[in-house]
N, C-alpha and C. Protein backbone atom coordinates (compact mmCIF):
# COMPACT_ATOMS: atom_id res chain seq x y z
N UNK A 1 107.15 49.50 100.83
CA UNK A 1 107.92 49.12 99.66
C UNK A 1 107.42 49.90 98.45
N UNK A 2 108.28 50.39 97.74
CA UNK A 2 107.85 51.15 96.51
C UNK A 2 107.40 50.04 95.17
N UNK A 3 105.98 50.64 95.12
CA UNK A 3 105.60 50.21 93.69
C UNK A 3 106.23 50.53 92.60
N UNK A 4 107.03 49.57 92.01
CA UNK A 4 108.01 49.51 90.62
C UNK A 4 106.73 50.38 89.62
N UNK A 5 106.34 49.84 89.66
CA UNK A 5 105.23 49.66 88.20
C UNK A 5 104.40 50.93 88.02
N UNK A 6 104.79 51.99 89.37
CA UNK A 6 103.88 53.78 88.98
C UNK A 6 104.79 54.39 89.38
N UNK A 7 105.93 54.10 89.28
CA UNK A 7 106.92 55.27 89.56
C UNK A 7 106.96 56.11 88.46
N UNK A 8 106.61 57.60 88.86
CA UNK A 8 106.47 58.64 87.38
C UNK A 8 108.32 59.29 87.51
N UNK A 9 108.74 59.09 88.50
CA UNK A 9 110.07 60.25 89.20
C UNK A 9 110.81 59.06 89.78
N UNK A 10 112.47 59.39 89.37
CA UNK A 10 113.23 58.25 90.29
C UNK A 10 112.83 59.00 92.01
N UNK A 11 113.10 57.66 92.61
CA UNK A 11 112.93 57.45 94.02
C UNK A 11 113.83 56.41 94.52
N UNK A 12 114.01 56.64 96.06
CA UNK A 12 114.70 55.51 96.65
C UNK A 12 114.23 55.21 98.00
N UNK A 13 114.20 54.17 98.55
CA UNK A 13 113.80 54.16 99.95
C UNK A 13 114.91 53.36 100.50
N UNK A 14 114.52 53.49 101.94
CA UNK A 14 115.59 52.82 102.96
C UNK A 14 114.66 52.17 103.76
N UNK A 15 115.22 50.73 104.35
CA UNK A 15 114.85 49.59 104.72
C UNK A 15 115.17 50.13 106.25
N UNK A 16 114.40 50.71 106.93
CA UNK A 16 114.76 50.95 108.44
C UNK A 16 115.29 50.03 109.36
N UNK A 17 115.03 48.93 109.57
CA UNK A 17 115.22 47.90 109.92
C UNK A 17 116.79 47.54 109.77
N UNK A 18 117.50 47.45 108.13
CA UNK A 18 118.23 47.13 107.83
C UNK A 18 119.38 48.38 108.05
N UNK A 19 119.05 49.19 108.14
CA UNK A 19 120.23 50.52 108.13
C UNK A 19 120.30 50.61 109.50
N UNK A 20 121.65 51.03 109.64
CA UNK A 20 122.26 50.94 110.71
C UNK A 20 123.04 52.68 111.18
N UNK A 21 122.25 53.42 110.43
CA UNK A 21 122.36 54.90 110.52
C UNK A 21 123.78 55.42 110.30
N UNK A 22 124.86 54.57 109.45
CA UNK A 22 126.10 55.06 109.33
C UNK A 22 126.57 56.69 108.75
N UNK A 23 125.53 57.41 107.58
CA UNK A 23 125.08 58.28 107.57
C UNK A 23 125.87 58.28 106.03
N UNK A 24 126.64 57.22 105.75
CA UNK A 24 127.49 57.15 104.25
C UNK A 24 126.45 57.06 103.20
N UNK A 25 125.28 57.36 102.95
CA UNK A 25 124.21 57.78 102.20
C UNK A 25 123.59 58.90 101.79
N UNK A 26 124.45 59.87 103.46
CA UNK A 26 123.94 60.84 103.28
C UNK A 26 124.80 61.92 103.13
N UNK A 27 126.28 61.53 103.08
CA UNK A 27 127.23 62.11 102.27
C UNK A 27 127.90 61.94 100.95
N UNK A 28 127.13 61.27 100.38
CA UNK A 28 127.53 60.82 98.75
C UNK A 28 125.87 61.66 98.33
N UNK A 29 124.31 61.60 98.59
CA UNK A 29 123.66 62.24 98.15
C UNK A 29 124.46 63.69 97.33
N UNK A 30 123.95 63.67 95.96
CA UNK A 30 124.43 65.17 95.42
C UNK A 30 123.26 66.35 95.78
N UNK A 31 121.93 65.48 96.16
CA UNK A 31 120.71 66.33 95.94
C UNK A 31 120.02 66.61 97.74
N UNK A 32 120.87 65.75 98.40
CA UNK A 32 121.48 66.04 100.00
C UNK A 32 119.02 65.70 100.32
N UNK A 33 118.76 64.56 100.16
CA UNK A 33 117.05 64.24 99.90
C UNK A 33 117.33 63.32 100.77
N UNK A 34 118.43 62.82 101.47
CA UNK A 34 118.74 61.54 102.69
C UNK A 34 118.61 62.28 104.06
N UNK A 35 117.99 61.78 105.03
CA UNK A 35 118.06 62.23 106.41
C UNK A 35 118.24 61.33 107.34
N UNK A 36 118.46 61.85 108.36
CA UNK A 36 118.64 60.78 109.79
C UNK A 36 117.17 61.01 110.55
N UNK A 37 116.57 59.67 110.75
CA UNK A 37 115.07 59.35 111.41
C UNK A 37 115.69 60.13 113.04
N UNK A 38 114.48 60.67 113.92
CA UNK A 38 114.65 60.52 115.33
C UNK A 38 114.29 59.06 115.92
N UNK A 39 113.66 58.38 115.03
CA UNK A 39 113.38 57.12 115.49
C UNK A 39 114.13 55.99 115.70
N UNK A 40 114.34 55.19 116.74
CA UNK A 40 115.28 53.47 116.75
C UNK A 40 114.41 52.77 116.17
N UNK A 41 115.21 52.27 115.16
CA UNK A 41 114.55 50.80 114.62
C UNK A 41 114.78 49.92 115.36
N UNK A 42 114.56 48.82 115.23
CA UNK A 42 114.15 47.48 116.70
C UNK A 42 115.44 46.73 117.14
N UNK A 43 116.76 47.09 116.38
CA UNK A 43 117.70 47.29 116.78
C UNK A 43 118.74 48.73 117.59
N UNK A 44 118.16 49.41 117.94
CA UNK A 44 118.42 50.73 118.39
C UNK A 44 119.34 51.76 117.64
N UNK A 45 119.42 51.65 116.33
CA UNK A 45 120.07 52.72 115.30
C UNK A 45 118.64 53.44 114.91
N UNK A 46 119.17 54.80 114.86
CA UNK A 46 118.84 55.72 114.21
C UNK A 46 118.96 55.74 112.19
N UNK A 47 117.66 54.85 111.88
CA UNK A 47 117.80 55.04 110.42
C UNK A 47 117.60 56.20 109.52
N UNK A 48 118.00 56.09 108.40
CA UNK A 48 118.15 57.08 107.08
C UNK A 48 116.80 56.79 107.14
N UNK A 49 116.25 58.18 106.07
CA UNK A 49 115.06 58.05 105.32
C UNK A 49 115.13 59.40 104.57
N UNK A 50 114.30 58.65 103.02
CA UNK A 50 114.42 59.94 101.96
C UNK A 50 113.55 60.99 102.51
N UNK A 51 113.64 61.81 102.11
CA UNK A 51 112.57 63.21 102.52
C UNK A 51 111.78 63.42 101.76
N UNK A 52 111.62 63.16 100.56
CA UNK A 52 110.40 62.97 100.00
C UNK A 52 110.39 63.51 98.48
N UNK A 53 111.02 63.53 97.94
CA UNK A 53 111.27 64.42 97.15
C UNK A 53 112.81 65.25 96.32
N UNK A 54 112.77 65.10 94.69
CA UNK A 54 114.40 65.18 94.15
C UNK A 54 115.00 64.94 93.39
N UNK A 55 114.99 63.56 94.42
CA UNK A 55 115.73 62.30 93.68
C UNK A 55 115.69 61.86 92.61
N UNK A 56 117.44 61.89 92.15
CA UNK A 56 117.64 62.05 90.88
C UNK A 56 118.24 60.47 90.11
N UNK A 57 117.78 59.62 91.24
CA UNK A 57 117.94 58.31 90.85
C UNK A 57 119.48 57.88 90.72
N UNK A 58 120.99 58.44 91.10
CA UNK A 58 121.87 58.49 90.80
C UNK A 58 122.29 57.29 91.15
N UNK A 59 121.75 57.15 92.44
CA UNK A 59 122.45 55.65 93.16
C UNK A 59 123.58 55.72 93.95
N UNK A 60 123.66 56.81 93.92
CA UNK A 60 124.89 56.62 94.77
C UNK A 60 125.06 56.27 96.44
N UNK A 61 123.72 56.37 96.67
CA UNK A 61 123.60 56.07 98.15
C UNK A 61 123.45 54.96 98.13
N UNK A 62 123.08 54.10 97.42
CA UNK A 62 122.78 52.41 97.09
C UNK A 62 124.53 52.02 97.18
N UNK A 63 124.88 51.92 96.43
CA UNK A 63 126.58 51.60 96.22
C UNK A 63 127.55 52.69 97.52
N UNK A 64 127.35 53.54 98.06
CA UNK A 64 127.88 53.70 99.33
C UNK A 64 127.16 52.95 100.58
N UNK A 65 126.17 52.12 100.37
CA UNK A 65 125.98 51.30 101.67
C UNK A 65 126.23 50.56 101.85
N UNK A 66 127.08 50.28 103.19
CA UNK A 66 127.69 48.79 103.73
C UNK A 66 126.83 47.87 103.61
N UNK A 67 125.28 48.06 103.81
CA UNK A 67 124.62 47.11 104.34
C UNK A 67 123.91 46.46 103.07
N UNK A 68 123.63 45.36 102.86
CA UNK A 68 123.29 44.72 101.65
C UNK A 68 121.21 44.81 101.61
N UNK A 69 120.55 45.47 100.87
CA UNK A 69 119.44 45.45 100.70
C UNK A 69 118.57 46.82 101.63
N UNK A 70 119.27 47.59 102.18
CA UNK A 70 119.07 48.20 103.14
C UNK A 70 118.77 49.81 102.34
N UNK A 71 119.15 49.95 101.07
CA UNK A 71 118.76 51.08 100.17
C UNK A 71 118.33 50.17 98.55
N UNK A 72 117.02 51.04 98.27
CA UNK A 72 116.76 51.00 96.62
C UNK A 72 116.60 51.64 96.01
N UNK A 73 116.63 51.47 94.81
CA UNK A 73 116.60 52.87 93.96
C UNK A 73 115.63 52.84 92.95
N UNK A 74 114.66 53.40 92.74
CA UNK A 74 113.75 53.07 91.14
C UNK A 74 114.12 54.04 90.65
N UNK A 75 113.98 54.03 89.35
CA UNK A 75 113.98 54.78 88.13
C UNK A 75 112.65 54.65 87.36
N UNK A 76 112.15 55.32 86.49
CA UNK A 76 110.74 55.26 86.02
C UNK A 76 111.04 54.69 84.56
């Protein structure tokens, strides 16, 4: 979970668990910092995850996800 409180750079993470690898996160990205894991989460989808680096805090991958809690976004 991202520490609110030292974020110097927006960031976002994805809740592996909760994503269901639809990939609608990673076609609204403008800064294209979303990827598809090789890994199954404990439901057998292939989750998103940021790459590390970018992110311009836009949100838009937050508000293109079906899934409720499953993307966040900080801003500094």
């Amino acid at each position: 979970m991202i520490d609110k409180t030292t974020v110097e750079v927006p960031t976002m993470e994805v809740n592996p668990e909760l994503c269901k690898g639809c990939q609608l996160c990673i076609g609204v990205c403008p800064k294209s910092v979303i990827a598809i894991s090789d890994k199954l989460n404990s439901a057998s989808y292939h989750p998103a995850f940021y790459t590390g680096e970018n992110c311009t805090g836009c949100s838009l991958c937050y508000y293109a996800c079906p899934e409720p809690g499953a993307i966040v976004v900080v801003k500094p």
